[in-house]
Protein backbone atom coordinates (compact mmCIF):
# COMPACT_ATOMS: atom_id res chain seq x y z
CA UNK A 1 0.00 0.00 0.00
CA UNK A 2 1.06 3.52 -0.54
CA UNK A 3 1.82 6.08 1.24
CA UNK A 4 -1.60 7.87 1.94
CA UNK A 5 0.19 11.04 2.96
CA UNK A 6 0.88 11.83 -1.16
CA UNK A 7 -3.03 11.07 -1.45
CA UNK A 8 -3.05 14.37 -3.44
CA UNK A 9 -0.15 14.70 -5.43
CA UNK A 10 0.01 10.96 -5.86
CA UNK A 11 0.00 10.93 -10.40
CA UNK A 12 2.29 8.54 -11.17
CA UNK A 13 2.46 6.87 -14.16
CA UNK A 14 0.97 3.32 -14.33
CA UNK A 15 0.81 0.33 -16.17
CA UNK A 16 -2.36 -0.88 -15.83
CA UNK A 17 -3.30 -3.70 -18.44
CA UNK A 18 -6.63 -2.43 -19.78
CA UNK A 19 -8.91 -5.86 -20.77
CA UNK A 20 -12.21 -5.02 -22.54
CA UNK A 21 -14.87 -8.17 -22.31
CA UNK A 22 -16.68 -9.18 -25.31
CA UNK A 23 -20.05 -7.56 -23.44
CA UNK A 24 -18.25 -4.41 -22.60
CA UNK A 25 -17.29 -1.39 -24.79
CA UNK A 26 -13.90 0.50 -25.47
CA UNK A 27 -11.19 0.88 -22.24
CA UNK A 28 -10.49 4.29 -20.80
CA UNK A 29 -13.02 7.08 -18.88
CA UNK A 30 -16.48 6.51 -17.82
CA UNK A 31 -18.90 6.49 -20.74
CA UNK A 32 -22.01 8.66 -20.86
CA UNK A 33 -24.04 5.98 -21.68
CA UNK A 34 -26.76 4.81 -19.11
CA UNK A 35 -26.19 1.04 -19.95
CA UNK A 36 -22.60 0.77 -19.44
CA UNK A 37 -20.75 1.24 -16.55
CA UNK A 38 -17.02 1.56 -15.75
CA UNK A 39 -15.31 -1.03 -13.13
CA UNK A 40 -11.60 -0.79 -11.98
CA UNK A 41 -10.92 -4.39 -10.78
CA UNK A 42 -7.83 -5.60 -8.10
CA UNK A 43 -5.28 -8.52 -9.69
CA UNK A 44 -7.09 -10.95 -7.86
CA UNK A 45 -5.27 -13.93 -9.92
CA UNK A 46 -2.45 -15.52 -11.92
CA UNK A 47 -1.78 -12.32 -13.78
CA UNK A 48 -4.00 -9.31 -15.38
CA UNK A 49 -5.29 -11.42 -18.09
CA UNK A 50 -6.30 -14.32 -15.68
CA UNK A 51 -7.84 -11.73 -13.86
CA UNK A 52 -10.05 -10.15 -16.47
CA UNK A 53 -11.10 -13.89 -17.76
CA UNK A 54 -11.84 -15.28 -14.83
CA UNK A 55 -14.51 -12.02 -14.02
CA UNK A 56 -15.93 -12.61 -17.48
CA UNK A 57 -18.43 -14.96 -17.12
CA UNK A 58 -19.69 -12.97 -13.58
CA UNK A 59 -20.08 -9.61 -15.71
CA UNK A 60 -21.61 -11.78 -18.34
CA UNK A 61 -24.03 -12.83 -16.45
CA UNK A 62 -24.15 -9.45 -14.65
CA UNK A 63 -25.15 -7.54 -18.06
CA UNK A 64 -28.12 -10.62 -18.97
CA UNK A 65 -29.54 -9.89 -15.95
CA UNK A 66 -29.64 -6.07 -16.37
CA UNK A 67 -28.73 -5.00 -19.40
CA UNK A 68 -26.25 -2.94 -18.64
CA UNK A 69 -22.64 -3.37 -19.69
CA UNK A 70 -19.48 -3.30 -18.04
CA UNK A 71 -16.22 -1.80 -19.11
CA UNK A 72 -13.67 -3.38 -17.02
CA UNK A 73 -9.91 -2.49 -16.51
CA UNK A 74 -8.00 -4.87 -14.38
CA UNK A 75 -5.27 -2.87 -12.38
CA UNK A 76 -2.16 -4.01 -10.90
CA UNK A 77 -1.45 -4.14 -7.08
CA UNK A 78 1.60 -1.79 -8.05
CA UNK A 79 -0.36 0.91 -9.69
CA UNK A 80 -3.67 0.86 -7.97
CA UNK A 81 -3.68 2.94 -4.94
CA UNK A 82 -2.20 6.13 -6.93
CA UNK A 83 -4.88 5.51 -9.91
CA UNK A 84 -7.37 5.69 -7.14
CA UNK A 85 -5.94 8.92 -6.08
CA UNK A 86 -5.45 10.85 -8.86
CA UNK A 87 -9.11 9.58 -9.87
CA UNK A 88 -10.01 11.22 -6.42
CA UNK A 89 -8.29 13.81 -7.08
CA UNK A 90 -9.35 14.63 -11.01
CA UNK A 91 -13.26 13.28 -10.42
CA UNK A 92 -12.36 11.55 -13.28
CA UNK A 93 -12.85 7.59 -12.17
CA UNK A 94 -14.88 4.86 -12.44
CA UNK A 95 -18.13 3.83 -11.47
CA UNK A 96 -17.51 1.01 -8.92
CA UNK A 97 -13.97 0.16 -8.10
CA UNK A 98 -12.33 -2.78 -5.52
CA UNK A 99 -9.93 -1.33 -3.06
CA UNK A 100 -7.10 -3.13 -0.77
CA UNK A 101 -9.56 -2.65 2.95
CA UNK A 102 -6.50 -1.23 5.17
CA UNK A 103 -7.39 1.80 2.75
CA UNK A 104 -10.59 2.08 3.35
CA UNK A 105 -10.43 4.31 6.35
CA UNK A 106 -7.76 6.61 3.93
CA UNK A 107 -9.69 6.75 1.07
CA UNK A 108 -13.12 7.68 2.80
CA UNK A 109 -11.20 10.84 4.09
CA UNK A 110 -11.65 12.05 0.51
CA UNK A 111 -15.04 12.18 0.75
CA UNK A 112 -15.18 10.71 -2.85
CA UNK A 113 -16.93 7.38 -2.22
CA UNK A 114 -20.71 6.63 -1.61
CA UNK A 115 -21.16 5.97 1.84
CA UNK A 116 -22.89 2.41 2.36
CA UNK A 117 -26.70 3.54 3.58
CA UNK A 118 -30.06 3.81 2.05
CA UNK A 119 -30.30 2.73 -1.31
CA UNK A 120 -26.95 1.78 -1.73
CA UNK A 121 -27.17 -0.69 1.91
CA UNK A 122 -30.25 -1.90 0.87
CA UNK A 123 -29.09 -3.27 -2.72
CA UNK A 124 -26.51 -5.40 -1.08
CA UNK A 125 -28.79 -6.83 1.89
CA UNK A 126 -27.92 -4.99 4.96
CA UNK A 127 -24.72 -5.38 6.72
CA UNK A 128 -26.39 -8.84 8.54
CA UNK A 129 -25.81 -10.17 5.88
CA UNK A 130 -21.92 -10.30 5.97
CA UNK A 131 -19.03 -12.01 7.68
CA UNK A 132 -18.92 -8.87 10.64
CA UNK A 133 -14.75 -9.24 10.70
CA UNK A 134 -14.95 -8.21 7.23
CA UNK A 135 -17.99 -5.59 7.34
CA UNK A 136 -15.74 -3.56 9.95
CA UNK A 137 -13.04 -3.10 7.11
CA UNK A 138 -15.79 -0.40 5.20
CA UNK A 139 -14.24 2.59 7.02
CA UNK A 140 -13.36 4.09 10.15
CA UNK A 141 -15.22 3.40 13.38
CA UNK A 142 -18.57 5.13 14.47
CA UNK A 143 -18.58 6.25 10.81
CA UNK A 144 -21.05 5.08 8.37
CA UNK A 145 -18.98 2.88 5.96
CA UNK A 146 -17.97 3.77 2.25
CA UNK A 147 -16.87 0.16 1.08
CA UNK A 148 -18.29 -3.19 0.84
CA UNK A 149 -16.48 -6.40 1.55
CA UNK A 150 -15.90 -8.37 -1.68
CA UNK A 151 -13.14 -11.40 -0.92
CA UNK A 152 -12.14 -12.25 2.11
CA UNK A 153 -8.52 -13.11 2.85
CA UNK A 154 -6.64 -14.40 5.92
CA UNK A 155 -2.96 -15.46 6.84
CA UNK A 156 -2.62 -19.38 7.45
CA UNK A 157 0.46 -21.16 7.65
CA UNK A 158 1.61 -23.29 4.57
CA UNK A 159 3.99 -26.25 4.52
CA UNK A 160 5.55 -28.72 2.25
CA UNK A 161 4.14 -32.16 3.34
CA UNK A 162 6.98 -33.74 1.94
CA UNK A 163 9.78 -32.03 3.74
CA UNK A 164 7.95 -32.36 7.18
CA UNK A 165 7.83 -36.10 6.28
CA UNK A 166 11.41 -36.69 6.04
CA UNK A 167 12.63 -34.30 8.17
CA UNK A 168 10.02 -36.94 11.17
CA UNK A 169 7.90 -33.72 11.88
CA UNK A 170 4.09 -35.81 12.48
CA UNK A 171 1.86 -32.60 12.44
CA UNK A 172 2.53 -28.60 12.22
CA UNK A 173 3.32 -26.83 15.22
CA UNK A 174 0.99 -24.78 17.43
CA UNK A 175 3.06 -22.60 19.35
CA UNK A 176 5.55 -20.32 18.73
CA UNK A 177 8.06 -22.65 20.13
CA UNK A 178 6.96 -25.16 18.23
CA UNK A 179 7.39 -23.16 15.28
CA UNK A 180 11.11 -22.49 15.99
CA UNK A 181 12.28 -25.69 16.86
CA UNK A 182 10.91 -27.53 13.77
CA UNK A 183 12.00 -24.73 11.74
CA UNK A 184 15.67 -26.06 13.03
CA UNK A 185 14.81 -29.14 12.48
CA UNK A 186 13.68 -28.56 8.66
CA UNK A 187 16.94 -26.22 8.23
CA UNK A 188 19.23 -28.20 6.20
CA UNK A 189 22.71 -28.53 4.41
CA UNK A 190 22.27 -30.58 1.78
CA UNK A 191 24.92 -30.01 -0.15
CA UNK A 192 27.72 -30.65 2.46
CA UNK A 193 30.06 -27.44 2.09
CA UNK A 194 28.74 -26.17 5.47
CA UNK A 195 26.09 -24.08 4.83
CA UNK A 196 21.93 -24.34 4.49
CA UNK A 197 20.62 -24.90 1.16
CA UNK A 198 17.30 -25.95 3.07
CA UNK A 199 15.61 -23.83 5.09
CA UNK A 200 12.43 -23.82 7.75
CA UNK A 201 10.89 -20.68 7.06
CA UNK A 202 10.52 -18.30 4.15
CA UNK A 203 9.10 -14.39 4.16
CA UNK A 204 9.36 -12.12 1.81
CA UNK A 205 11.60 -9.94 4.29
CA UNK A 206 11.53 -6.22 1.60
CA UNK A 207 7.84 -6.65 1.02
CA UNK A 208 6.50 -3.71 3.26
CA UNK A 209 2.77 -4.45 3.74
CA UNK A 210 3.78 -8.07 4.86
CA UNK A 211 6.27 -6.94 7.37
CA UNK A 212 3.59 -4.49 8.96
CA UNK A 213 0.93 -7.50 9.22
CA UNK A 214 3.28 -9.54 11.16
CA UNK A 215 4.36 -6.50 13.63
CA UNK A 216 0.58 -6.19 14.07
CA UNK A 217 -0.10 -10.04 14.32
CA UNK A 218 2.96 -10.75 16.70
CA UNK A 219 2.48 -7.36 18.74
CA UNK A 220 -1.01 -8.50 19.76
CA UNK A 221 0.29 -12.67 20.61
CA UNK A 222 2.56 -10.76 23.22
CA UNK A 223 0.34 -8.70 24.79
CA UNK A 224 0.60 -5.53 22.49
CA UNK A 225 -1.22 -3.10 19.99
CA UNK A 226 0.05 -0.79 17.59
CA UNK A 227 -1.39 2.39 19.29
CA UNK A 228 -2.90 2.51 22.28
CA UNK A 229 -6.44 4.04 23.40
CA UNK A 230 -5.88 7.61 22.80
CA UNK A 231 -4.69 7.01 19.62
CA UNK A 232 -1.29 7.54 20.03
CA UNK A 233 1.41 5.07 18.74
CA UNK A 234 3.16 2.48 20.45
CA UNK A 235 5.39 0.90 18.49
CA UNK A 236 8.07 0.74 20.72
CA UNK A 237 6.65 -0.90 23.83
CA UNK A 238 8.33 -3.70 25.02
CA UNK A 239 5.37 -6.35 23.93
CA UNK A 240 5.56 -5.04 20.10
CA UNK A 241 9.57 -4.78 20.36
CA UNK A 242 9.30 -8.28 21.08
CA UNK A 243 6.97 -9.67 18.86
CA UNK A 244 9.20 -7.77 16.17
CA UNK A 245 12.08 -9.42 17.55
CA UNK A 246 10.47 -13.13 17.32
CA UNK A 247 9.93 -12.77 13.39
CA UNK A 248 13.41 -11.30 12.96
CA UNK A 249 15.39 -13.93 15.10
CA UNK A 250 14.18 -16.49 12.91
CA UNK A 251 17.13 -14.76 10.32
CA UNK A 252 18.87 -12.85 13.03
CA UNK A 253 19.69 -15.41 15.60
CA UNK A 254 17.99 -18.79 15.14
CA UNK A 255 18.97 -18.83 11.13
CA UNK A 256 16.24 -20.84 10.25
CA UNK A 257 15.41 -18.31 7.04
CA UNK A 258 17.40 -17.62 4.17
CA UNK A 259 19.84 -14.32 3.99
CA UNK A 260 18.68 -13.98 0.48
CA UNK A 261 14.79 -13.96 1.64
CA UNK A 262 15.49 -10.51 3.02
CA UNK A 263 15.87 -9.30 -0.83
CA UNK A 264 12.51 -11.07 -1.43
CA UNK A 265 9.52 -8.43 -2.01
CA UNK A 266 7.09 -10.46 -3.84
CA UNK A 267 4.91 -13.17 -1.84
CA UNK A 268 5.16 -15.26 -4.89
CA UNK A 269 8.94 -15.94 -4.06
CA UNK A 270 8.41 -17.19 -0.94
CA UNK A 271 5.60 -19.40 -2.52
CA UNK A 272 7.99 -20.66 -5.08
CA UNK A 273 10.72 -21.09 -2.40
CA UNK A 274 7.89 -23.73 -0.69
CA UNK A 275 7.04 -25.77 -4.16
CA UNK A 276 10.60 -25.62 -4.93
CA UNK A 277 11.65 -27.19 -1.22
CA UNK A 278 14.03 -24.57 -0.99
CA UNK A 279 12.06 -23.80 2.39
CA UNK A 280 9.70 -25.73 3.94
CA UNK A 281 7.11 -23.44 5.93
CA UNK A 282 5.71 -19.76 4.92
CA UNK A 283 2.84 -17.55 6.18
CA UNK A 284 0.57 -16.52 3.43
CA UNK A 285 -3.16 -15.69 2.94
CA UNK A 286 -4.11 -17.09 -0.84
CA UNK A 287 -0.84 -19.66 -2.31
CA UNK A 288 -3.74 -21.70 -3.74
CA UNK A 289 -3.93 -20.01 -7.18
CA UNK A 290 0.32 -20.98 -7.51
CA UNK A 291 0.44 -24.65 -6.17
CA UNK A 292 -2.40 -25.30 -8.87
CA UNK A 293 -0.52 -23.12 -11.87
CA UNK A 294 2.94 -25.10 -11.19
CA UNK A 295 0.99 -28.57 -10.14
CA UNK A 296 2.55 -28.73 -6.57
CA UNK A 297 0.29 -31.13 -4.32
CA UNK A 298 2.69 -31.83 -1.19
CA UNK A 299 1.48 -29.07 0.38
CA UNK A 300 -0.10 -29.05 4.07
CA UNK A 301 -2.27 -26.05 5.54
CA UNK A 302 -2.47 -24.61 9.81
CA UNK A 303 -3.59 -22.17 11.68
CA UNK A 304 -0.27 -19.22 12.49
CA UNK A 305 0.82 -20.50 15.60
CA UNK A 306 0.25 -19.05 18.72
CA UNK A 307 2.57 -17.94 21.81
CA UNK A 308 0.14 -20.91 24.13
CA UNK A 309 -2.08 -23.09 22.18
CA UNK A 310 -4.44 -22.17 24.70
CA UNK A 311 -4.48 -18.02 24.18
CA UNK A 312 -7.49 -16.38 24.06
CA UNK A 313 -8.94 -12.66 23.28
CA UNK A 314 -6.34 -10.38 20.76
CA UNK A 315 -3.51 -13.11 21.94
CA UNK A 316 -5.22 -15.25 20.09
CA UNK A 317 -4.98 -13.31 16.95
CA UNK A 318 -3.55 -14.57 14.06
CA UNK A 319 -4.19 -12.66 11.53
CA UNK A 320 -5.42 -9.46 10.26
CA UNK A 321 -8.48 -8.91 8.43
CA UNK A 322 -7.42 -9.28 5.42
CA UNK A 323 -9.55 -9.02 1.98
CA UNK A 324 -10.48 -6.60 -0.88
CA UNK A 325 -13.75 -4.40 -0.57
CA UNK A 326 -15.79 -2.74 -3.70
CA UNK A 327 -17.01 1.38 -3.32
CA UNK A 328 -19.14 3.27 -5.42
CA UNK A 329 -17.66 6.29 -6.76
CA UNK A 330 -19.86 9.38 -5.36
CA UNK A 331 -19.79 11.65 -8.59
CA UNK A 332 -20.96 8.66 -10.44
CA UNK A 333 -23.03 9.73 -13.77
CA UNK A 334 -24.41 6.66 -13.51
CA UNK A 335 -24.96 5.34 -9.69
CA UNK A 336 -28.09 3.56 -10.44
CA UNK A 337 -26.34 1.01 -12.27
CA UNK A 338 -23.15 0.89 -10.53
CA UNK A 339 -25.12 0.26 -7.14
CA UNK A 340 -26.52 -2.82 -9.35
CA UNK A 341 -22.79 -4.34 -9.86
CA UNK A 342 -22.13 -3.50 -6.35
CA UNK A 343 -25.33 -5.89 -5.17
CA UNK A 344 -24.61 -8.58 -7.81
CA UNK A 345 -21.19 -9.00 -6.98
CA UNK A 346 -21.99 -9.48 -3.55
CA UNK A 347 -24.95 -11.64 -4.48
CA UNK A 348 -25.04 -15.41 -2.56
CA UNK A 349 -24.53 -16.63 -6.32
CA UNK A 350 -21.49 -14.60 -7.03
CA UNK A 351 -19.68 -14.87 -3.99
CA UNK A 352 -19.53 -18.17 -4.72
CA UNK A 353 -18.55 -18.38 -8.00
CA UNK A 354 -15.90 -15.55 -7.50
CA UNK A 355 -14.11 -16.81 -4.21
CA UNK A 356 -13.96 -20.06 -5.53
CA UNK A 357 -12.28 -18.87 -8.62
CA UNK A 358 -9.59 -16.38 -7.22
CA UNK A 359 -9.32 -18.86 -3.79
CA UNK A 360 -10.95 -16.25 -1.92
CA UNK A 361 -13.10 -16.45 0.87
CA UNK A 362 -16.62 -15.20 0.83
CA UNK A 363 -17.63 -12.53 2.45
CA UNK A 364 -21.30 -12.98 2.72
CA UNK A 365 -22.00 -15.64 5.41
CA UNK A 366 -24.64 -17.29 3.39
CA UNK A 367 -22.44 -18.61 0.66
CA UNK A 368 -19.57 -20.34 2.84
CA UNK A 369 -21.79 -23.40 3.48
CA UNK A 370 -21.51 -23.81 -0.43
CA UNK A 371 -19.28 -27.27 -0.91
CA UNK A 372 -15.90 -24.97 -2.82
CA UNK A 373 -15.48 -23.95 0.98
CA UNK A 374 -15.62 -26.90 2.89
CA UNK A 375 -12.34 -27.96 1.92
CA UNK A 376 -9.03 -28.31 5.04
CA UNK A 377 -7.34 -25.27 3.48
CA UNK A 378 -10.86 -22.92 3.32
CA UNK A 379 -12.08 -24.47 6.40
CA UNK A 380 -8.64 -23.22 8.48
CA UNK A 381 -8.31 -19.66 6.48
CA UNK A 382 -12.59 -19.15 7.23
CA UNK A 383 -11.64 -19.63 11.05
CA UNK A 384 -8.98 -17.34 11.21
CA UNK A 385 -11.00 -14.53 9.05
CA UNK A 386 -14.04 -15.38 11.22
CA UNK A 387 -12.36 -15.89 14.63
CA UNK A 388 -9.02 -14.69 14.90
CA UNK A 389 -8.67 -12.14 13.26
CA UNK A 390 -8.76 -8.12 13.97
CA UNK A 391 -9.12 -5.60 11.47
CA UNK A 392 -5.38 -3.11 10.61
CA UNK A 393 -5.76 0.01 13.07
CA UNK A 394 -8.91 1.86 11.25
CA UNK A 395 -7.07 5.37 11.29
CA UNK A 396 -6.77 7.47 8.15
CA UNK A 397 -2.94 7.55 8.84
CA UNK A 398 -2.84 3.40 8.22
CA UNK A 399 -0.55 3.79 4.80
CA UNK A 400 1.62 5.87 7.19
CA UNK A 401 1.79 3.36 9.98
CA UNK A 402 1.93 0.05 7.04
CA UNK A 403 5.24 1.77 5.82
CA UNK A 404 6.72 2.83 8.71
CA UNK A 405 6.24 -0.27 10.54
CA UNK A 406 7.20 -2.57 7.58
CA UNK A 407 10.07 -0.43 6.35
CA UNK A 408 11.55 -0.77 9.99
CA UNK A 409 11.46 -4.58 9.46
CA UNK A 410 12.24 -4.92 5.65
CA UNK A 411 16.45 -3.13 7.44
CA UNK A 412 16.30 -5.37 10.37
CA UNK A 413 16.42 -7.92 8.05
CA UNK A 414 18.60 -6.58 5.90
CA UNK A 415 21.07 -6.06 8.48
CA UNK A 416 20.18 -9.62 9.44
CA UNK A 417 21.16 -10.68 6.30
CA UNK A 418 25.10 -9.60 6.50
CA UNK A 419 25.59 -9.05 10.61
CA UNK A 420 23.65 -9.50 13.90
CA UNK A 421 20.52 -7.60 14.97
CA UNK A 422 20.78 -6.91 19.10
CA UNK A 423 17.04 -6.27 20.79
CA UNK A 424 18.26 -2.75 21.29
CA UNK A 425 18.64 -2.48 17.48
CA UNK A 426 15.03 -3.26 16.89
CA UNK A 427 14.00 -1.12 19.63
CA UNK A 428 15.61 1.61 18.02
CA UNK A 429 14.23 0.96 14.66
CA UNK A 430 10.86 0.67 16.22
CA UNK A 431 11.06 4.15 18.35
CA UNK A 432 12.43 5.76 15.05
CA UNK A 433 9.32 4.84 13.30
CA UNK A 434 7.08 5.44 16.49
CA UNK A 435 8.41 9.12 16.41
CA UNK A 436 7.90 9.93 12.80
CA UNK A 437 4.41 8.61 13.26
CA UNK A 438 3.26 10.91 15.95
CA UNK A 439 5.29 14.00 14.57
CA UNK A 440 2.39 13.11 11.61
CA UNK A 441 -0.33 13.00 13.44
């Protein structure tokens, strides 16, 4: 996620992929016409084009029902945020739109997005009708919301069934120290000059956004939060220093993660690192979509573990609320219709067919009893979405406290990846970042 902070002089240049459907008209700015629509879609699979083909026979159906067409453009994760804000910024976007939910709270700042009441809440069925973890991701608290869940996500931990097997590990761990000593146990050299070829654990150790999950996921096991009631930031208190500290040991000081991994800023590296049995355990929220694409089937699924298998309330926590919501652009020409696509897509039907398609988890509580999500892998990331799971601090300032947080990591582990990195090293890192987040404030 980007830096919310250059919300208004955010115009980069993109590289969106643009992918018209056989239903829809020309790419580019809304159209004037009242039966098409414009829709700005998240990369929600293999690539753009995957994307855009697996939404095709939803907006299909979408534009029988109605008559009303859709002109799509499938956006990258890279370039969506800024498109959104220089949309916000020019009034020139789209009808309907999906949106990463940490921005949610950000982007309904602008004032640019329909809020979610009336006519608008009662297309999509009232907010009963939704997975509540998920419905809290529409915008900040106390506020009436301005995005609709779409696809649920959550964090699980992934393993290669194979490597467990001949490394005698009998089921995944549960606790955290659990976790680190079969990570030791899984860290091999295989190639006999001294040095691990094999390793327990993979993370994409550059990628921002994933670093600032686990400081919030590991500062609540220990007892901690990112601010604290009045708002103001915490980042530096001992439980978050340690949390912070548990993720980076596994490079730092129990070497149970590649040096290299701290280079990493894609999650499909880490994935790859897992098929390839370069590593043998990762934390990830959808690796579904790239053990099908590259035919890997030794592959085991459990919940993140926990400090005590046993923890309850925000200890318990494993993940955020992850997931991708939909909003309704406000200065819409056509709203009428857009509010349509917004209550189709979240339609019992559609959630279905979508989440099962992108391995996604519905949002809408009604379609998880469908038989796509009763599966070990759906089953485990549903819980954690459902029950152990707490939304990213709703503050507009979330970008700001994502990159902070994460960028603090992403040269702990660089420095990990060359030298040693002391506890007062991350608590230094950690106060640096807690400072520059209240100066913004």
């Amino acid at each position: 996620m980007k830096n919310p902070l250059k919300a208004f002089s955010a115009f980069a240049a993109t590289a969106a992929v643009a992918l018209s459907l056989s239903a829809c008209g020309g790419g580019g700015s809304p159209q004037a016409s009242s039966d098409t629509i414009t829709y700005w879609a998240s990369d929600q699979g293999n690539s753009l084009d995957d994307t855009a083909a697996k939404l095709k026979p939803t907006l299909d159906r979408f534009t029988e029902k109605t008559g009303v067409k859709v002109q799509l453009e499938v956006i990258s994760w890279t370039d969506l945020y800024n498109r959104i804000l220089t949309a916000v910024t020019s009034g020139d976007g789209p009808d309907v739109l999906n949106i990463g939910n940490t921005w949610a709270v950000t982007l309904q700042e602008t004032g640019a997005f329909e809020p979610v009441e009336g006519e608008l809440l009662e297309a999509v069925g009232g907010k009963d009708r939704f997975l509540q973890t998920s419905w809290s991701t529409g915008g900040a608290e106390g506020k009436t919301p301005t995005s609709i869940p779409l696809y649920g996500l959550a964090y699980n931990m992934y393993y290669n069934t194979k490597m467990f097997q001949e490394a005698g590990i009998e089921k995944a761990p549960a606790t955290w120290d659990e976790f680190v000593a079969a990570a030791k146990k899984l860290t091999k050299d295989t190639n006999g000059d001294g040095k691990p070829d094999q390793w327990g654990f993979t993370a994409a150790g550059a990628s921002v956004s994933a670093n600032s999950h686990q400081a919030f996921v590991r500062g609540l096991q220990n007892g901690g939060t990112l601010f604290d009631a009045d708002g103001k930031p915490t980042f530096d208190s001992d439980p978050q220093v340690e949390g912070v500290k548990q993720f980076v040991d596994l490079m730092a000081t129990h070497k149970v993660m590649s040096p290299s991994d701290a280079e990493l800023s894609q999650g499909s590296q880490k994935v790859d690192n897992v098929i390839n049995g370069k590593a043998a355990m990762m934390f990830d929220q959808s690796p579904l979509k790239n053990f099908a694409a590259r035919d890997f089937k030794d592959w085991g699924v459990a919940p993140i573990p926990m400090m005590t298998a046993d923890a309850t309330g925000d200890k318990a926590t494993q993940s955020h609320v992850a997931g991708i919501n939909l909003s309704v652009f406000k200065n819409s020409d056509n709203k009428a219709n857009a509010i349509k696509l917004a209550a189709f897509l979240t339609s019992d039907e559609e959630q279905v067919a979508l989440n099962k398609a992108y391995s996604s988890l519905p949002v809408v509580t009604a379609a998880s009893s469908d038989a796509a999500f009763q599966t070990e892998e759906v089953k485990a990331k549903n819980d954690a979405l459902a029950n152990h799971s707490l939304p990213m601090p709703l503050i507009a300032k979330e970008g700001q406290m994502e990159t902070l947080t994460g960028t603090a990591i992403k040269n702990l582990f660089a420095k990990a990846a060359t030298g040693t990195v002391s506890e007062d090293d991350i608590r230094a890192a950690l106060k640096d970042a807690n400072n520059q987040m209240a100066a913004a404030q």
